[in-house]
C-alpha atoms as a PDB file:
ATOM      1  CA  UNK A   1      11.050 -98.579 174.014  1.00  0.00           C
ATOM      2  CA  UNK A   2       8.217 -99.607 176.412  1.00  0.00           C
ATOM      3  CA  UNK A   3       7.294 -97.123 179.557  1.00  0.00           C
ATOM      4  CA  UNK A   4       9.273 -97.921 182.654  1.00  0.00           C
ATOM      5  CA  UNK A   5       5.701 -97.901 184.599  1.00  0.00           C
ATOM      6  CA  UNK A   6       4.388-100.844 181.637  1.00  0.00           C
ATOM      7  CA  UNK A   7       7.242-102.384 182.277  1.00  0.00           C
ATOM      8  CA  UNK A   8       7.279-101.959 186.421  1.00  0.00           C
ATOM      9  CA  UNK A   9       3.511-103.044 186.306  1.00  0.00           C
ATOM     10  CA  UNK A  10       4.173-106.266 184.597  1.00  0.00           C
ATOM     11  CA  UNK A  11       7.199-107.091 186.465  1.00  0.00           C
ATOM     12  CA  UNK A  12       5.056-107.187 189.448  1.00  0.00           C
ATOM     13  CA  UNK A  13       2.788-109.163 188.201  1.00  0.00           C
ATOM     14  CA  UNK A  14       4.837-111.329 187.093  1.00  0.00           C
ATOM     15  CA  UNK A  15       6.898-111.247 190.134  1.00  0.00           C
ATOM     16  CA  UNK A  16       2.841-111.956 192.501  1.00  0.00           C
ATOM     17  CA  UNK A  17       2.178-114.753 189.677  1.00  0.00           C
ATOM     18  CA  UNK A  18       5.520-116.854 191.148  1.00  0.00           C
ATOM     19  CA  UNK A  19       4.658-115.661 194.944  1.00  0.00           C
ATOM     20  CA  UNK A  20       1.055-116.987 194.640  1.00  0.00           C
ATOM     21  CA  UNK A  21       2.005-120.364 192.520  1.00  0.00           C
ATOM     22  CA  UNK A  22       4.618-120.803 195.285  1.00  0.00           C
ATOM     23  CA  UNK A  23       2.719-120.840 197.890  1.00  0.00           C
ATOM     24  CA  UNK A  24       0.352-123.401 196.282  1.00  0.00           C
ATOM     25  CA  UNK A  25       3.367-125.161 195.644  1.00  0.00           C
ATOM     26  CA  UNK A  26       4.520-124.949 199.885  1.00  0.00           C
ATOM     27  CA  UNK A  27       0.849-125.623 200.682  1.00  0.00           C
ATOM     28  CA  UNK A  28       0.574-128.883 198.196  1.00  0.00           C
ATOM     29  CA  UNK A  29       4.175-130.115 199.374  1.00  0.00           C
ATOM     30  CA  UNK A  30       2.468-131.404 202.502  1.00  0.00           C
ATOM     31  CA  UNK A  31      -1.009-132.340 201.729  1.00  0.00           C
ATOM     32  CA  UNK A  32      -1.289-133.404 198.173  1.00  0.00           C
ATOM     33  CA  UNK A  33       0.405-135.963 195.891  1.00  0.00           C
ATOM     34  CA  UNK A  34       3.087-136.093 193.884  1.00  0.00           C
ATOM     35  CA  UNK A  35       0.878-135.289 190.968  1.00  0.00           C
ATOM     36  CA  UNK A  36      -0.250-132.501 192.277  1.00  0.00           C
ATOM     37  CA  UNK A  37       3.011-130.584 192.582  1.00  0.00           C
ATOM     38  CA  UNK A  38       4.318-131.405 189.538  1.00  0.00           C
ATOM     39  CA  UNK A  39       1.158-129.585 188.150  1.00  0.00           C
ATOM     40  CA  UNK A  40       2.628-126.845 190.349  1.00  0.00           C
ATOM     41  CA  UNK A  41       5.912-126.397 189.064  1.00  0.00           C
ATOM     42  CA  UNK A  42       5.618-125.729 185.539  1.00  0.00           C
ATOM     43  CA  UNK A  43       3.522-123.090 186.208  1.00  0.00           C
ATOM     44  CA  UNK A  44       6.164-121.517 188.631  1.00  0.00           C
ATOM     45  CA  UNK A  45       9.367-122.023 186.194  1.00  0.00           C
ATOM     46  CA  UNK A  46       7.151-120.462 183.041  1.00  0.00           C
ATOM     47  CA  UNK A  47       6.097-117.097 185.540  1.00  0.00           C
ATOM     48  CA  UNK A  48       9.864-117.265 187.262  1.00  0.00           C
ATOM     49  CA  UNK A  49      10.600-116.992 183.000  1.00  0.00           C
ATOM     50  CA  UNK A  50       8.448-114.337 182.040  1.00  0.00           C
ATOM     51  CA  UNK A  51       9.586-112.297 185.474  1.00  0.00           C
ATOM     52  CA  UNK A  52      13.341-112.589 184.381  1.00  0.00           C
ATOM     53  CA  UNK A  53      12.525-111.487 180.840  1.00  0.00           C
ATOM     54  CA  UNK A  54      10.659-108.611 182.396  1.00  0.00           C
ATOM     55  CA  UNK A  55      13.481-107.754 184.489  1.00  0.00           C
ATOM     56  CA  UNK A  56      15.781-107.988 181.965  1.00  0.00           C
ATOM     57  CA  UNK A  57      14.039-105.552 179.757  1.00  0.00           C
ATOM     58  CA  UNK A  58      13.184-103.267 182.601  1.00  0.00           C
ATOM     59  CA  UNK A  59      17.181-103.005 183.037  1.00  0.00           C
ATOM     60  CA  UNK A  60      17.712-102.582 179.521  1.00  0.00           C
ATOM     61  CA  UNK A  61      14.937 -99.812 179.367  1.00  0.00           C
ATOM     62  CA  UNK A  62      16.638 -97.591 182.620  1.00  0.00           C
ATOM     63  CA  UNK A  63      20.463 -98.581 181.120  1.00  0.00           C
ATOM     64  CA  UNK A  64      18.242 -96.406 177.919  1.00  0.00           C
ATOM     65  CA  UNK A  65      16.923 -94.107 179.522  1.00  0.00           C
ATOM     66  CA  UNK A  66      20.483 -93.056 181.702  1.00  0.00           C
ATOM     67  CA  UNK A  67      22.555 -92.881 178.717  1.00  0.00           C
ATOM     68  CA  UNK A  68      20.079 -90.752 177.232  1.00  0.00           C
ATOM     69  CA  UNK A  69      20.318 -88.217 179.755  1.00  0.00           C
ATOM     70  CA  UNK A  70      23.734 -88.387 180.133  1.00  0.00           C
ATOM     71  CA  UNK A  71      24.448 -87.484 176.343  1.00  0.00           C
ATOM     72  CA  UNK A  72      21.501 -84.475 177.376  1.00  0.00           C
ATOM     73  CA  UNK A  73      23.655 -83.598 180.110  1.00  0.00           C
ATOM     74  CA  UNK A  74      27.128 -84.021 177.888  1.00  0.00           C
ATOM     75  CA  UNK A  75      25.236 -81.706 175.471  1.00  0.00           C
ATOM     76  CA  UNK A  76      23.906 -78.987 177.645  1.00  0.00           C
ATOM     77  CA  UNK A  77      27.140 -78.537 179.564  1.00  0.00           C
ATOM     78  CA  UNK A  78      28.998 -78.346 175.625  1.00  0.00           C
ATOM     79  CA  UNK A  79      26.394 -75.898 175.237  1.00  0.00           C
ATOM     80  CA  UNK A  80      26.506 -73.922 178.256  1.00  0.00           C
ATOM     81  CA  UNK A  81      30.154 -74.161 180.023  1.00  0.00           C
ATOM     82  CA  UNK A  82      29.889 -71.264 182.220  1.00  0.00           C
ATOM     83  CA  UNK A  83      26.854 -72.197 183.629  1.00  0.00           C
ATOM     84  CA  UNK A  84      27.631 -75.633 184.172  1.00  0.00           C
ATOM     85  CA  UNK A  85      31.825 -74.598 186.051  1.00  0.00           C
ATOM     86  CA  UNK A  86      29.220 -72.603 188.365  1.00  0.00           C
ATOM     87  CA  UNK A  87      27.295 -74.898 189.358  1.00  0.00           C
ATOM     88  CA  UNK A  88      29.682 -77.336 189.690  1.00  0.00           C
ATOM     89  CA  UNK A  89      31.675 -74.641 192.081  1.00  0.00           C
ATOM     90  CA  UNK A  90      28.019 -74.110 193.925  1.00  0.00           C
ATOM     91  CA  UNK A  91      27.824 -77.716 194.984  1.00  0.00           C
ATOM     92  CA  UNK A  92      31.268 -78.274 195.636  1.00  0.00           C
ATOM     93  CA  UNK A  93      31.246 -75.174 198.184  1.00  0.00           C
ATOM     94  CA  UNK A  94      27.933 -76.608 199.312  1.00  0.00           C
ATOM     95  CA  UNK A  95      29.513 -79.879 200.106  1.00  0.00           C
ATOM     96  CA  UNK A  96      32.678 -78.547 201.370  1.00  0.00           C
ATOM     97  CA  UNK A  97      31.083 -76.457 203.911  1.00  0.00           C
ATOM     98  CA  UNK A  98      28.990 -79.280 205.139  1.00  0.00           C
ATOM     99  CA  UNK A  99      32.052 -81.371 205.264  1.00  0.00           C
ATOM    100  CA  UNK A 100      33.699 -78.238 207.516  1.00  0.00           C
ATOM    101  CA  UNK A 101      31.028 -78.242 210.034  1.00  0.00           C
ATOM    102  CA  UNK A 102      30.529 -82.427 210.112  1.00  0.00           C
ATOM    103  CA  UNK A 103      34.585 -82.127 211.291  1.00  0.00           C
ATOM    104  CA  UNK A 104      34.225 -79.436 213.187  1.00  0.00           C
ATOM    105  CA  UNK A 105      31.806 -81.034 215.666  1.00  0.00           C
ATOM    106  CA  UNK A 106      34.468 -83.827 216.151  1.00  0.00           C
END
């Protein structure tokens, strides 16, 4: 599975690539010929492509890298019950008492 910071990088890229042939494309539209633009647009459907295939695989590599540490997190609190019902009991006093003084200043 590729680095989510490889994968990041060349999304942008890929994502300046279509920005940059765009513009050409906006700039040509009114000063050159027809020729011209259709140079353009190949260029612009191949890096629109290779930005969707990026961003594709960047999703697939986070949906990865979630369900990994999920089944960590499924593990550790198998593992370690105890510790995992107090924490759970620490943040849900944490939140309730913020919640308490939120609707108390109403």
């Amino acid at each position: 599975m590729p680095h989510s910071d490889d994968l990041r990088e060349r999304l942008v890229t890929d994502v300046k690539m279509v920005l940059a042939d765009t513009e050409e494309l906006l700039k040509a539209v009114g000063t050159e010929s027809k020729e011209k633009i259709a140079g353009v647009k190949p260029r612009i459907e191949a890096a629109m492509q290779r930005a969707r295939a990026h961003i594709a695989e960047t999703e697939f590599a986070l949906e990865a890298r979630a369900r990994k540490r999920a089944h960590e997190l499924n593990a550790y609190a198998s593992e370690h019950p105890w510790q995992t019902a107090g924490t759970a009991a620490a943040v849900g006093a944490a939140l309730g008492a913020i919640i308490g003084v939120l609707l108390a200043r109403r």
